[in-house]
PDB file of N, CA and C in Angstrom:
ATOM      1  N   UNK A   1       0.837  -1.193   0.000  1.00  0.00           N
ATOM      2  CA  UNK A   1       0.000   0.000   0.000  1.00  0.00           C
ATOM      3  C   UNK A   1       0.878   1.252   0.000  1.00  0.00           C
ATOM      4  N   UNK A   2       0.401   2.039  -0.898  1.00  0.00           N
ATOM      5  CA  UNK A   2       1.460   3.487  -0.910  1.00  0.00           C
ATOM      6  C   UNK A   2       1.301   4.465   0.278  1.00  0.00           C
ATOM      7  N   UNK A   3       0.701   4.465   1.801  1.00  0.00           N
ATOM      8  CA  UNK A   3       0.521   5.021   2.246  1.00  0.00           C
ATOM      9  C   UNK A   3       1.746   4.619   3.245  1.00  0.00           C
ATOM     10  N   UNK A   4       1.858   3.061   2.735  1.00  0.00           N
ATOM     11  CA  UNK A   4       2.819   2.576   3.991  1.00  0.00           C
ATOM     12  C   UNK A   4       4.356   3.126   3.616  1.00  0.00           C
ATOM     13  N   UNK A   5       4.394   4.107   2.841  1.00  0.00           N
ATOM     14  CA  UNK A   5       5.421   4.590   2.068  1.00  0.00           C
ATOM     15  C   UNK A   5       5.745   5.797   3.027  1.00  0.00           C
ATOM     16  N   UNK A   6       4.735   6.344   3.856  1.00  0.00           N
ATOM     17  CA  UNK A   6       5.019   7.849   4.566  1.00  0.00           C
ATOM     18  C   UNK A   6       5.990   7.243   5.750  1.00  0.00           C
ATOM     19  N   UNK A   7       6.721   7.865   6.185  1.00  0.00           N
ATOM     20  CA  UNK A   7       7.066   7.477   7.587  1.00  0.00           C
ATOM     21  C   UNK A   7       7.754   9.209   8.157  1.00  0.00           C
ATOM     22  N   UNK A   8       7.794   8.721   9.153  1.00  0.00           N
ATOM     23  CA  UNK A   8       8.100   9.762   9.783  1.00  0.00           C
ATOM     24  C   UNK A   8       8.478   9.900  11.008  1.00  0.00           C
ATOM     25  N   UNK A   9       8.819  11.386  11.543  1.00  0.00           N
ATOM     26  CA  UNK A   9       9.719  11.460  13.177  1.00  0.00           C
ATOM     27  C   UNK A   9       9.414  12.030  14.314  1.00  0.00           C
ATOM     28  N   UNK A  10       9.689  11.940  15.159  1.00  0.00           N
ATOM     29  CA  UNK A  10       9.236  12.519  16.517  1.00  0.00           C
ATOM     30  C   UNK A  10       8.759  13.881  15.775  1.00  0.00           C
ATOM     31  N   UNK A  11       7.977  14.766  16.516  1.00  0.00           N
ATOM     32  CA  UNK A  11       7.925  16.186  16.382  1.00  0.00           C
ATOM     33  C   UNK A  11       9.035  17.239  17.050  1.00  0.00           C
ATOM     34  N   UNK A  12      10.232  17.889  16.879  1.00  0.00           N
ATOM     35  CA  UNK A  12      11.278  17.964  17.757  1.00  0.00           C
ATOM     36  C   UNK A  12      10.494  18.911  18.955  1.00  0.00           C
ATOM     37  N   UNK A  13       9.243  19.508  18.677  1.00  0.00           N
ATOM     38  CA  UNK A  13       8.654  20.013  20.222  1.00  0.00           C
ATOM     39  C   UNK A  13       7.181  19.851  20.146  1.00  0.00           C
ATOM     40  N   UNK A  14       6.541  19.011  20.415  1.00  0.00           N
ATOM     41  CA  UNK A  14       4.834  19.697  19.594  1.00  0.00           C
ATOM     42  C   UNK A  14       4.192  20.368  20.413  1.00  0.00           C
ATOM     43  N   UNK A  15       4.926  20.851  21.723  1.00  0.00           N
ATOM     44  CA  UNK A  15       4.163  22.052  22.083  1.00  0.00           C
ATOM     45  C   UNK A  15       4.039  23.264  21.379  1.00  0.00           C
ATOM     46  N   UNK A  16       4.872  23.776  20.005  1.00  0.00           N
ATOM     47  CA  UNK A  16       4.838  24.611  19.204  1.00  0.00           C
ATOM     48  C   UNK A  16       4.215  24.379  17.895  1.00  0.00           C
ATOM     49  N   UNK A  17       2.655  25.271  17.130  1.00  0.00           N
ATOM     50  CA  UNK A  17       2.609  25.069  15.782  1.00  0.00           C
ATOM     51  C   UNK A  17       3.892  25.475  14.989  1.00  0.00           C
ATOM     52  N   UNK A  18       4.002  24.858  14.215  1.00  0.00           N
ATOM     53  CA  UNK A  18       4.869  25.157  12.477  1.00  0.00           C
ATOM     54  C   UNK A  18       4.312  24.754  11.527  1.00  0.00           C
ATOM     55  N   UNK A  19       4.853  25.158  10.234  1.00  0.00           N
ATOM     56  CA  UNK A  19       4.379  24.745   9.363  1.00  0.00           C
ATOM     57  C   UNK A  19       5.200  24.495   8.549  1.00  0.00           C
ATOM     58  N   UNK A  20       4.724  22.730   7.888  1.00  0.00           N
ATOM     59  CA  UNK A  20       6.327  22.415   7.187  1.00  0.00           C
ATOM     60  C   UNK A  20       5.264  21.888   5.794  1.00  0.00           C
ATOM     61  N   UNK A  21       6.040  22.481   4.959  1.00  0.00           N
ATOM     62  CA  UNK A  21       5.675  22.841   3.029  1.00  0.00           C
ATOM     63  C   UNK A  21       6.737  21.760   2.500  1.00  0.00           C
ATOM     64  N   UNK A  22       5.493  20.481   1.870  1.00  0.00           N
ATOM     65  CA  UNK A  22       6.743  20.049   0.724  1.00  0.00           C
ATOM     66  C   UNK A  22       5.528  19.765  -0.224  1.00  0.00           C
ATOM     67  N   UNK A  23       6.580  19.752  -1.824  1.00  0.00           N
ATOM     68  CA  UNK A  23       6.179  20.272  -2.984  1.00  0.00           C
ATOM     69  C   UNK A  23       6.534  18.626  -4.026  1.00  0.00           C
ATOM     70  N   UNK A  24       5.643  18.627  -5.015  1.00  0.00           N
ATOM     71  CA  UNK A  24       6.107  17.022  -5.369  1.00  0.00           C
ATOM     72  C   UNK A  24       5.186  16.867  -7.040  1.00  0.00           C
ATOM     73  N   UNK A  25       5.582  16.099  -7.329  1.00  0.00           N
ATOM     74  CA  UNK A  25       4.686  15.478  -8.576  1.00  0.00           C
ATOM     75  C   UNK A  25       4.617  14.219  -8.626  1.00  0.00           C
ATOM     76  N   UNK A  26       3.022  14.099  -8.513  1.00  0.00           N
ATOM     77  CA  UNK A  26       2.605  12.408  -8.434  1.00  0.00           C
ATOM     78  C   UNK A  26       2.503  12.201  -9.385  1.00  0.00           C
ATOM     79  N   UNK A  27       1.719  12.713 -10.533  1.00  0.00           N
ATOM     80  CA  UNK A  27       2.043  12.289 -11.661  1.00  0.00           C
ATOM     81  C   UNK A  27       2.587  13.478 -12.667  1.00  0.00           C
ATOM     82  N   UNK A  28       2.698  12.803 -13.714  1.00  0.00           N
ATOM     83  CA  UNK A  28       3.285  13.532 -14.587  1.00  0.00           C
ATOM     84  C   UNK A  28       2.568  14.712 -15.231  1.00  0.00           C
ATOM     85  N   UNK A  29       2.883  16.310 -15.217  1.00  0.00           N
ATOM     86  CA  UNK A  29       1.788  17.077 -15.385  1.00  0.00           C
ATOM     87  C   UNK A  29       1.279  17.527 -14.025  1.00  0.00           C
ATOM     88  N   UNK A  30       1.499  17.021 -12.973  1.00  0.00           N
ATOM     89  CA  UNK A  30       0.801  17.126 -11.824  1.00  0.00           C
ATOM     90  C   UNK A  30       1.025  17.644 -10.687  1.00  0.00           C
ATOM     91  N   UNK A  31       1.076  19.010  -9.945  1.00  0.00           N
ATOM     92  CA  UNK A  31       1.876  19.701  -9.512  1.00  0.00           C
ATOM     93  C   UNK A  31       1.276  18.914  -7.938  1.00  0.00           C
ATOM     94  N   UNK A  32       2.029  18.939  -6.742  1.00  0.00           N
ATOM     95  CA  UNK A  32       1.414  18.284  -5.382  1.00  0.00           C
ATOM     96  C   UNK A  32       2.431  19.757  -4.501  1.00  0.00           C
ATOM     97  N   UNK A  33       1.246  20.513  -3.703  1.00  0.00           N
ATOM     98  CA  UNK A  33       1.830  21.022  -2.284  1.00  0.00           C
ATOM     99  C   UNK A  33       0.952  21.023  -1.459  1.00  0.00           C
ATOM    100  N   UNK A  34       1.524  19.915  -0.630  1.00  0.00           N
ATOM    101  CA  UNK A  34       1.503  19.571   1.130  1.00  0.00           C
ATOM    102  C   UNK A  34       2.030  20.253   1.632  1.00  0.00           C
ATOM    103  N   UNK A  35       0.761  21.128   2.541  1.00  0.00           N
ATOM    104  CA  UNK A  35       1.162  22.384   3.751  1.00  0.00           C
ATOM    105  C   UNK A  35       0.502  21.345   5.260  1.00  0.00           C
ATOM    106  N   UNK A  36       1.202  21.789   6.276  1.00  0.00           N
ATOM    107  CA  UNK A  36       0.757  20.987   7.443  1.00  0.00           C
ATOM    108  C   UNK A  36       1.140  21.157   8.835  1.00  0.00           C
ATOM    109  N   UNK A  37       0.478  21.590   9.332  1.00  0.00           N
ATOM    110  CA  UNK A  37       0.723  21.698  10.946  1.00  0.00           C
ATOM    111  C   UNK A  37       1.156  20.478  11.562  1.00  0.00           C
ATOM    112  N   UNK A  38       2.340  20.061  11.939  1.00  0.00           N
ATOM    113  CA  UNK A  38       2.243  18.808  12.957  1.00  0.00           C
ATOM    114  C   UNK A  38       1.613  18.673  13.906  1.00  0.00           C
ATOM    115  N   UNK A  39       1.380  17.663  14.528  1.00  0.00           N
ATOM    116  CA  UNK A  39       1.118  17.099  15.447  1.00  0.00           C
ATOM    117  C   UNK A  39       2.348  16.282  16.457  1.00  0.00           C
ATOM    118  N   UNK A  40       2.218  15.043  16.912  1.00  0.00           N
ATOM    119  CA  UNK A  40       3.732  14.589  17.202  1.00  0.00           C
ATOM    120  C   UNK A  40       4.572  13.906  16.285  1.00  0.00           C
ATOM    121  N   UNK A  41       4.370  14.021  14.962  1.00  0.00           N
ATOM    122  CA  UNK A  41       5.055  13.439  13.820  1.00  0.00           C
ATOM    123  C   UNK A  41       5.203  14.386  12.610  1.00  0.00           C
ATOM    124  N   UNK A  42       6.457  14.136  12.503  1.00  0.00           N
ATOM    125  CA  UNK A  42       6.566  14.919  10.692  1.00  0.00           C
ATOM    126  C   UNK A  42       6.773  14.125   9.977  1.00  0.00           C
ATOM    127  N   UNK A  43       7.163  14.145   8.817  1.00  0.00           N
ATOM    128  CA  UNK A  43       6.958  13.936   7.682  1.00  0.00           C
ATOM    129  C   UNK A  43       8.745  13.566   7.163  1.00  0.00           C
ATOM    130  N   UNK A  44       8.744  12.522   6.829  1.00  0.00           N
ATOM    131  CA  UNK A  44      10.346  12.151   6.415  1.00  0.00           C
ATOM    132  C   UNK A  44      10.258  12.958   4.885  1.00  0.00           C
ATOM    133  N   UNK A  45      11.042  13.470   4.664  1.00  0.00           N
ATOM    134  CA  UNK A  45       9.947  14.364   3.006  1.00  0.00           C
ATOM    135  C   UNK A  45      11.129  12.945   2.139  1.00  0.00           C
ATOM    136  N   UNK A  46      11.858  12.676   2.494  1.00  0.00           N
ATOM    137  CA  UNK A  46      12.267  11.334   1.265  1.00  0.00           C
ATOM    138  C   UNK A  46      11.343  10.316   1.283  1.00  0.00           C
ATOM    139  N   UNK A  47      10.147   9.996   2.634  1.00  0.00           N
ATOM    140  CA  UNK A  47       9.743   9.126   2.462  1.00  0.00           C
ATOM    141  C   UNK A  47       8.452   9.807   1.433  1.00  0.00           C
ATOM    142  N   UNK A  48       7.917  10.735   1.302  1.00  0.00           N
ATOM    143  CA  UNK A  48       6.794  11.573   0.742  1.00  0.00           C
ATOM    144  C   UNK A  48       7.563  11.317  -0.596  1.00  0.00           C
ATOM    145  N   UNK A  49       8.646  11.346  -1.246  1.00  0.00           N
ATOM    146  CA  UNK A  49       9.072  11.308  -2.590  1.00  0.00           C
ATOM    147  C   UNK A  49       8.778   9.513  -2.778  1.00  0.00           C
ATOM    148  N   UNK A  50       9.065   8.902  -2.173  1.00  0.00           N
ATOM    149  CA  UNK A  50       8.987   7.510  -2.216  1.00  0.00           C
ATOM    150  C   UNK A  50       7.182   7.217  -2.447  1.00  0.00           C
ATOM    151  N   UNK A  51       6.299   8.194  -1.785  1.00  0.00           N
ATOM    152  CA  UNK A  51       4.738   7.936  -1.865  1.00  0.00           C
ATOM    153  C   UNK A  51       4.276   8.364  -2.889  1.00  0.00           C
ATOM    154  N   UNK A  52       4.820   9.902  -3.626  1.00  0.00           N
ATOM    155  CA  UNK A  52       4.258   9.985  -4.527  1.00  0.00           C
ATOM    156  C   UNK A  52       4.863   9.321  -5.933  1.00  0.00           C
ATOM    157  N   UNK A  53       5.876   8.445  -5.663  1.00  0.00           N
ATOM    158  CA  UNK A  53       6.319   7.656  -6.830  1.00  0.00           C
ATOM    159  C   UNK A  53       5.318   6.544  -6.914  1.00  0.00           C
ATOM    160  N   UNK A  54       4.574   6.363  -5.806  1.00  0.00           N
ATOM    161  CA  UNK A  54       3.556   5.121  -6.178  1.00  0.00           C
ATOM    162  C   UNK A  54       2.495   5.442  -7.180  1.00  0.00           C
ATOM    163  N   UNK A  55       2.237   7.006  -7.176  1.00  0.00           N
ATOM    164  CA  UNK A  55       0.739   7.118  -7.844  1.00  0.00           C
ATOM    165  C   UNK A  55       1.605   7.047  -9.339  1.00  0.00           C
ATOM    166  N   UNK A  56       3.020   7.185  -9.650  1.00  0.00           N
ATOM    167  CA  UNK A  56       3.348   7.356 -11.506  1.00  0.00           C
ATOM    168  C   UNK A  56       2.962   5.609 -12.010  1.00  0.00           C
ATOM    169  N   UNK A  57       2.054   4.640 -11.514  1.00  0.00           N
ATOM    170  CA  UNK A  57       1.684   3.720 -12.288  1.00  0.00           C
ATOM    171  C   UNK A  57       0.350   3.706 -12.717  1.00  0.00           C
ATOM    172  N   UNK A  58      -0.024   4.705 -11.981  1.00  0.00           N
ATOM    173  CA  UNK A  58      -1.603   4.842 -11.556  1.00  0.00           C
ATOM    174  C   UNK A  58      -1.874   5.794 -13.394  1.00  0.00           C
ATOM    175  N   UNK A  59      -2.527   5.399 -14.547  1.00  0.00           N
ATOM    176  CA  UNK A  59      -2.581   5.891 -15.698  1.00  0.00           C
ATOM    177  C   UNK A  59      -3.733   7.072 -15.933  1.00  0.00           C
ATOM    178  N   UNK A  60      -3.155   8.208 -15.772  1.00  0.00           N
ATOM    179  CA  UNK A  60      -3.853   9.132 -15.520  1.00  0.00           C
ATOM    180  C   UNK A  60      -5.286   9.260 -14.322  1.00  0.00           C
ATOM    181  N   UNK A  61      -5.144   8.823 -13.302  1.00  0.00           N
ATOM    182  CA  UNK A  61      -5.336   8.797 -12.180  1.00  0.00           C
ATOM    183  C   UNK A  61      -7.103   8.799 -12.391  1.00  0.00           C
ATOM    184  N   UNK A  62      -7.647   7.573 -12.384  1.00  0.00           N
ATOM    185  CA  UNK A  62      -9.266   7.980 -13.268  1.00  0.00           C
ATOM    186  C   UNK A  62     -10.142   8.890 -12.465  1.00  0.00           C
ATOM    187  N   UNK A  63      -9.823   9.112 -11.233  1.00  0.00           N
ATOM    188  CA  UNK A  63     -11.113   9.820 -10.481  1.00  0.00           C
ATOM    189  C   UNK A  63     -10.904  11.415 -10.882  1.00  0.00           C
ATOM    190  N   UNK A  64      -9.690  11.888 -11.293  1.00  0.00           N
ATOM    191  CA  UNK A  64      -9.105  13.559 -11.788  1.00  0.00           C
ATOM    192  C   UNK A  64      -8.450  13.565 -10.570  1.00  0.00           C
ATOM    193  N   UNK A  65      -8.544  15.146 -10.494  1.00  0.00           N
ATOM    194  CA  UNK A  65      -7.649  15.474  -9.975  1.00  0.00           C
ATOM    195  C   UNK A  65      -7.939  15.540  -7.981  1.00  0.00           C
ATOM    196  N   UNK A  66      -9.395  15.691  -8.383  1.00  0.00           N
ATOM    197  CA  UNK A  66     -10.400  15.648  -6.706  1.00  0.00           C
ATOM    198  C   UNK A  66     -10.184  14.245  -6.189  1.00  0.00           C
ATOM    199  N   UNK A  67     -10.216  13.751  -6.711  1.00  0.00           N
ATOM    200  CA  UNK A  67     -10.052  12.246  -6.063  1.00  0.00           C
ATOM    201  C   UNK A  67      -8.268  12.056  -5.669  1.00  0.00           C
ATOM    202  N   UNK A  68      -7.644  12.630  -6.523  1.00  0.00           N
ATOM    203  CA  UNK A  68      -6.554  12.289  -5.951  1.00  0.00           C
ATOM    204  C   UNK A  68      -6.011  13.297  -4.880  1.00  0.00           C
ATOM    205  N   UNK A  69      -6.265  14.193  -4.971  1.00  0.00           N
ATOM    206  CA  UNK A  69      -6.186  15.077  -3.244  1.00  0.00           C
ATOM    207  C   UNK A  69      -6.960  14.347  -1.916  1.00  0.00           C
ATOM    208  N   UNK A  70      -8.040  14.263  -2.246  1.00  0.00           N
ATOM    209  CA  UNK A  70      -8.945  13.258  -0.982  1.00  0.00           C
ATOM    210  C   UNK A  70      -7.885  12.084  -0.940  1.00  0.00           C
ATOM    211  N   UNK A  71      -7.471  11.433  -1.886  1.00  0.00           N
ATOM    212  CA  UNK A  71      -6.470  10.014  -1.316  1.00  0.00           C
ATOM    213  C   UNK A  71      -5.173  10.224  -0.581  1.00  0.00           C
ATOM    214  N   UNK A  72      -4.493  11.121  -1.231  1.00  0.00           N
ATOM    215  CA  UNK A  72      -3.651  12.007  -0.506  1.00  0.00           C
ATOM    216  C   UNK A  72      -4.029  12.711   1.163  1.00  0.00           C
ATOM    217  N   UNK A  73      -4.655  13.074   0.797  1.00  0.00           N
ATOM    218  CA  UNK A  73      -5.315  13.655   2.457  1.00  0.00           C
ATOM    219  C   UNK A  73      -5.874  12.977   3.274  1.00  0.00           C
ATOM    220  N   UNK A  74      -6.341  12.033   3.036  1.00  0.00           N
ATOM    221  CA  UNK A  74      -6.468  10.553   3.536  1.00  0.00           C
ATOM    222  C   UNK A  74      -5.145   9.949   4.041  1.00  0.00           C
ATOM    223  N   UNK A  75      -4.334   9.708   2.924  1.00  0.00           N
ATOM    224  CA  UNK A  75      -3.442   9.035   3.406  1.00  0.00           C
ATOM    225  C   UNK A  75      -2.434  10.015   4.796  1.00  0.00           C
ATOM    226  N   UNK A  76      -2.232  11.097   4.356  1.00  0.00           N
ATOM    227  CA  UNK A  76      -1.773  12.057   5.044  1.00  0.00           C
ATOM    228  C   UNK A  76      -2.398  12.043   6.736  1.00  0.00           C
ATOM    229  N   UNK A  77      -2.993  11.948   6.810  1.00  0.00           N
ATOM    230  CA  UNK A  77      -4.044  12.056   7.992  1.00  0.00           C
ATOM    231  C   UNK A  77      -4.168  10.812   9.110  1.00  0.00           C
ATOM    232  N   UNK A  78      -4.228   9.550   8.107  1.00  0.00           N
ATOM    233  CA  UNK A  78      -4.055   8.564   8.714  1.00  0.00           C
ATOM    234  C   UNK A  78      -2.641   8.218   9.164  1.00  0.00           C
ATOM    235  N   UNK A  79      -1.617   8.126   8.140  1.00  0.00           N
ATOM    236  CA  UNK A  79      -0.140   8.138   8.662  1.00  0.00           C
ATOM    237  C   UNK A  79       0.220   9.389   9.665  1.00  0.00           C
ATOM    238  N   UNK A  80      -0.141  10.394   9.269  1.00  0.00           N
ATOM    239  CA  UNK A  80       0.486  11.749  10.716  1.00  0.00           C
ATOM    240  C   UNK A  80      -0.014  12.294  11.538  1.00  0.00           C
ATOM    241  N   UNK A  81      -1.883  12.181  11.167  1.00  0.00           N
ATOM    242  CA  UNK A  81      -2.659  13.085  12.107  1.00  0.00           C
ATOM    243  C   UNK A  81      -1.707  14.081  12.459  1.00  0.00           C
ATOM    244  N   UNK A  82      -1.869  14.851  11.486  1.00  0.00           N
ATOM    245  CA  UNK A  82      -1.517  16.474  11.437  1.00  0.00           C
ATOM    246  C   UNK A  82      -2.572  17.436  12.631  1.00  0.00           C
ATOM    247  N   UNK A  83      -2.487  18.467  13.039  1.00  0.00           N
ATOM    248  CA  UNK A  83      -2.977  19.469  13.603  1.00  0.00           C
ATOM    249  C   UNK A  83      -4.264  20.219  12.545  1.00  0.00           C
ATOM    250  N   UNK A  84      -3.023  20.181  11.482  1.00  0.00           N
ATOM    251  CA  UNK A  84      -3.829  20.967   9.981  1.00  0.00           C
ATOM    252  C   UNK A  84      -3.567  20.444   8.937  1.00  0.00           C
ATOM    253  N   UNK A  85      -3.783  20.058   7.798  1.00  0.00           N
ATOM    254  CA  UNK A  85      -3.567  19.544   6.597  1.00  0.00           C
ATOM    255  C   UNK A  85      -4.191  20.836   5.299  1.00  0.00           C
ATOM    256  N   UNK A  86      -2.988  20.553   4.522  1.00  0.00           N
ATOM    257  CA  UNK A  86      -3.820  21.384   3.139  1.00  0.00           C
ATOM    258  C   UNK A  86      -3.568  20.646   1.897  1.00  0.00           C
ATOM    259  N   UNK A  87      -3.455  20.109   1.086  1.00  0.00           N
ATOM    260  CA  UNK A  87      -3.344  19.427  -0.410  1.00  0.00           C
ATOM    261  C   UNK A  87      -3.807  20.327  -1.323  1.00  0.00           C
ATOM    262  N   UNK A  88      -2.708  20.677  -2.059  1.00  0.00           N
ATOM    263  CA  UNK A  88      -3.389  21.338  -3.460  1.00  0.00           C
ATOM    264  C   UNK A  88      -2.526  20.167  -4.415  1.00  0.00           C
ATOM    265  N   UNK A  89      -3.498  20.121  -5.750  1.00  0.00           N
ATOM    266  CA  UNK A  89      -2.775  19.156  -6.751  1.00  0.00           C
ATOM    267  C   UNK A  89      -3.465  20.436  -8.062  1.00  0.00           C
ATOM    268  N   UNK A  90      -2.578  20.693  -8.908  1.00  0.00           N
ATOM    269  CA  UNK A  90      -2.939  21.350  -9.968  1.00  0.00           C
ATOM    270  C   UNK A  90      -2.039  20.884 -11.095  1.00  0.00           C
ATOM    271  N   UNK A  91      -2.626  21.272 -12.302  1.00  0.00           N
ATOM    272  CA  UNK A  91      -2.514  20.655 -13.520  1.00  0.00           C
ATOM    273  C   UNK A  91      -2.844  21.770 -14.434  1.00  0.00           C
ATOM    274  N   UNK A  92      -1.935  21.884 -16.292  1.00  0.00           N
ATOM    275  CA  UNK A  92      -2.213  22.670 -16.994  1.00  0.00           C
ATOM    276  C   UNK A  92      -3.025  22.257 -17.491  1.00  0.00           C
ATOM    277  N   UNK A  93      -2.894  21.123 -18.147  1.00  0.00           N
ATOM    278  CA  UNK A  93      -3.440  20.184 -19.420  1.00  0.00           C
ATOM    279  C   UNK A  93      -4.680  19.234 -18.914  1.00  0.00           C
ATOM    280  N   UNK A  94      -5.751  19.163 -19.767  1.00  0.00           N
ATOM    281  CA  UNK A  94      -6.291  19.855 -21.003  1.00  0.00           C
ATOM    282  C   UNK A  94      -5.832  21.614 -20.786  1.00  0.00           C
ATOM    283  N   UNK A  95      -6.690  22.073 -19.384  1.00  0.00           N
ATOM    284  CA  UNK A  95      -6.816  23.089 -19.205  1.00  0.00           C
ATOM    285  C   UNK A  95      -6.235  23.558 -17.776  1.00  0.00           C
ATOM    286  N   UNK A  96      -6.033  24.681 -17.492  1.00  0.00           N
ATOM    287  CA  UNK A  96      -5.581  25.017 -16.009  1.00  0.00           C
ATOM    288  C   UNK A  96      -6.948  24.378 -14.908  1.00  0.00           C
ATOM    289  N   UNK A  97      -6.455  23.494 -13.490  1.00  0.00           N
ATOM    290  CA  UNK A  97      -7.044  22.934 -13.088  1.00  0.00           C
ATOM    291  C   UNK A  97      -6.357  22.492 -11.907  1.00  0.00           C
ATOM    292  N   UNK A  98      -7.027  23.657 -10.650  1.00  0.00           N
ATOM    293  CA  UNK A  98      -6.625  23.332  -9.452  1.00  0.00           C
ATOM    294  C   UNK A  98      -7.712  22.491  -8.350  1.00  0.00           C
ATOM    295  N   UNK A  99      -7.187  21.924  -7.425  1.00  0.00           N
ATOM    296  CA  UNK A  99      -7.858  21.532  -6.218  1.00  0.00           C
ATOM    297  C   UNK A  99      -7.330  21.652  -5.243  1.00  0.00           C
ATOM    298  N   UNK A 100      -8.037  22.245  -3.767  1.00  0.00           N
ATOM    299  CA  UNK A 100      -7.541  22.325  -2.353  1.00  0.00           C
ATOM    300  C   UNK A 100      -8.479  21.978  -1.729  1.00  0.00           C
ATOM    301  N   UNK A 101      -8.019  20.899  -0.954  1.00  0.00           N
ATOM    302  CA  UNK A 101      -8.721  20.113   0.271  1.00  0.00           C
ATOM    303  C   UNK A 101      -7.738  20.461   1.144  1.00  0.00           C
ATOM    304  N   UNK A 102      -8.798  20.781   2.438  1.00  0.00           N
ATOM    305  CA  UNK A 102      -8.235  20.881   3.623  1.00  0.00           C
ATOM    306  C   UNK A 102      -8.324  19.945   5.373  1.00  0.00           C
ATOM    307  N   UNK A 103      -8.230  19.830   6.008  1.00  0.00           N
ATOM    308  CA  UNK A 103      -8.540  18.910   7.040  1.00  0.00           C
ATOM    309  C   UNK A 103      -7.844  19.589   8.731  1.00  0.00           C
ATOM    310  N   UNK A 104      -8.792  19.646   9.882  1.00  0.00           N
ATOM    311  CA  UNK A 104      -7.733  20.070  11.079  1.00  0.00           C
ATOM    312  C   UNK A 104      -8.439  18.744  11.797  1.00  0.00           C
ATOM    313  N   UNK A 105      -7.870  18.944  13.631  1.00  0.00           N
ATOM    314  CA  UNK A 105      -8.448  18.224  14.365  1.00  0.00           C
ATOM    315  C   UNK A 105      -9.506  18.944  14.709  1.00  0.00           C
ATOM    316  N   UNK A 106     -10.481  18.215  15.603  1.00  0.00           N
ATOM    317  CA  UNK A 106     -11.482  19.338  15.816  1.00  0.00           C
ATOM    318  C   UNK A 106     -11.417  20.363  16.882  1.00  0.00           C
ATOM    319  N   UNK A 107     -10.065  20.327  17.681  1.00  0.00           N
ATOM    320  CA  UNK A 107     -10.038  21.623  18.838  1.00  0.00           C
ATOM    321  C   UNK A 107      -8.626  21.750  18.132  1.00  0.00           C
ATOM    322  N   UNK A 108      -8.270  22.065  17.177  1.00  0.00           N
ATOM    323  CA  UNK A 108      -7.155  22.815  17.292  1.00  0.00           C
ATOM    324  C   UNK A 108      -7.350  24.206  16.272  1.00  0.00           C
ATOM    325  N   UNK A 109      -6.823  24.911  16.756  1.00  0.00           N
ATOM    326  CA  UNK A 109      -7.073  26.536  15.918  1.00  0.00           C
ATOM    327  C   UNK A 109      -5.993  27.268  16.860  1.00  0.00           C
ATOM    328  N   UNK A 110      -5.216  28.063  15.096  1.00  0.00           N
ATOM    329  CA  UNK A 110      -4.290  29.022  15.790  1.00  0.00           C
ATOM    330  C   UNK A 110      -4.710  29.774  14.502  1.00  0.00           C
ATOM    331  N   UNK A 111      -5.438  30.893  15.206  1.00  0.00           N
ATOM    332  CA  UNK A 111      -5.752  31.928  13.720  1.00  0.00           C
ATOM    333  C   UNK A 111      -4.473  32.835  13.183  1.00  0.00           C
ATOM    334  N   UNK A 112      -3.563  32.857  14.323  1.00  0.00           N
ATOM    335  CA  UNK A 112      -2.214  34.274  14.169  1.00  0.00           C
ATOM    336  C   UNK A 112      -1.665  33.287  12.980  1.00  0.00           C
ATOM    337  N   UNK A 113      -1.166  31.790  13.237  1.00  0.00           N
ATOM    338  CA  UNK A 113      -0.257  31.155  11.671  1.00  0.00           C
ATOM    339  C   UNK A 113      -1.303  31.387  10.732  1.00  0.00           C
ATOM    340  N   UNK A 114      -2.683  31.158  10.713  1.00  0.00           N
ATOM    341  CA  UNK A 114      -3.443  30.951   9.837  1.00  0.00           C
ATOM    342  C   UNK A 114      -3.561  32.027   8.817  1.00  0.00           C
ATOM    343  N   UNK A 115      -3.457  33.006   9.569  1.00  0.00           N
ATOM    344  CA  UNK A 115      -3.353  34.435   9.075  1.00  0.00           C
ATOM    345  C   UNK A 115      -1.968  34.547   8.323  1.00  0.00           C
ATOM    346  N   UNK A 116      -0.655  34.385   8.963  1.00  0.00           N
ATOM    347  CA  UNK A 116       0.112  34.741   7.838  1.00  0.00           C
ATOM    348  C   UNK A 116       0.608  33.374   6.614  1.00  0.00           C
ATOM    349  N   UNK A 117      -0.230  32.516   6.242  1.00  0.00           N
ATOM    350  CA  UNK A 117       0.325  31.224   5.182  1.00  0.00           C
ATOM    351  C   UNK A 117      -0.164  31.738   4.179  1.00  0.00           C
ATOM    352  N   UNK A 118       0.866  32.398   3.150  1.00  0.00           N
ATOM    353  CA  UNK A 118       0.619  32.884   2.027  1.00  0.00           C
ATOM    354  C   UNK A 118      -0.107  32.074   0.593  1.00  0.00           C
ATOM    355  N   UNK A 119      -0.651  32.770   0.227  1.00  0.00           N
ATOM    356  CA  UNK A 119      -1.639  31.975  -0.872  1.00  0.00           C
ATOM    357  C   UNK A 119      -0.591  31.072  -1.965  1.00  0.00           C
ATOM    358  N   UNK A 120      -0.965  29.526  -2.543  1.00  0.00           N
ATOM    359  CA  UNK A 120      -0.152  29.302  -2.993  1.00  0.00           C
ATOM    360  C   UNK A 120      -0.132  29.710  -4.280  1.00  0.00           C
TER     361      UNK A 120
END
């Protein structure tokens, strides 16, 4: 399973939000940025290159591009239970074509980071 592909590390404090940005292509054409508040785990980002090499067998990914953010954010969620999660996957071809799904826990809110994460 490509989810078993995430792994990841202590949080070095999780009494503090951060926010850690990695950028990727699952498939070809297919732009991937994962924004994310930890929780007590981050994100090995070599193991995240290793996950999204699973979806390049996947032949143009049949659900588009919505389905493959929800699997992503899924998978994301279940391997790290993040604080906050964001997935954007965008694409030129045919046409310009973005998606952002988002996900938190249900008591966590820090509006001051929320406020400054610049648009992607």
């Amino acid at each position: 399973m490509r989810r078993e592909r995430l792994s990841t590390r202590p949080s070095p404090d999780a009494r503090h939000d951060f926010l850690v940005e990695l950028r990727g292509e699952p498939l070809p054409g297919v732009r991937l940025t994962l924004r994310l508040v930890p929780d007590l785990l981050v994100p090995e980002p070599a193991s995240v290159t290793a996950y999204l090499a699973e979806f390049t067998g996947v032949d143009g990914f049949a659900g588009g591009l919505e389905t493959l953010a929800v699997a992503i954010l899924d998978d994301v969620n279940n391997e790290l239970v993040p604080r906050w999660v964001e997935v954007t996957v965008e694409s030129e071809e045919p046409l310009p074509h973005r998606v952002v799904i988002e996900d938190r826990q249900p008591t966590w809110d820090n509006p001051r980071l929320m406020e400054r994460l610049r648009p992607i």
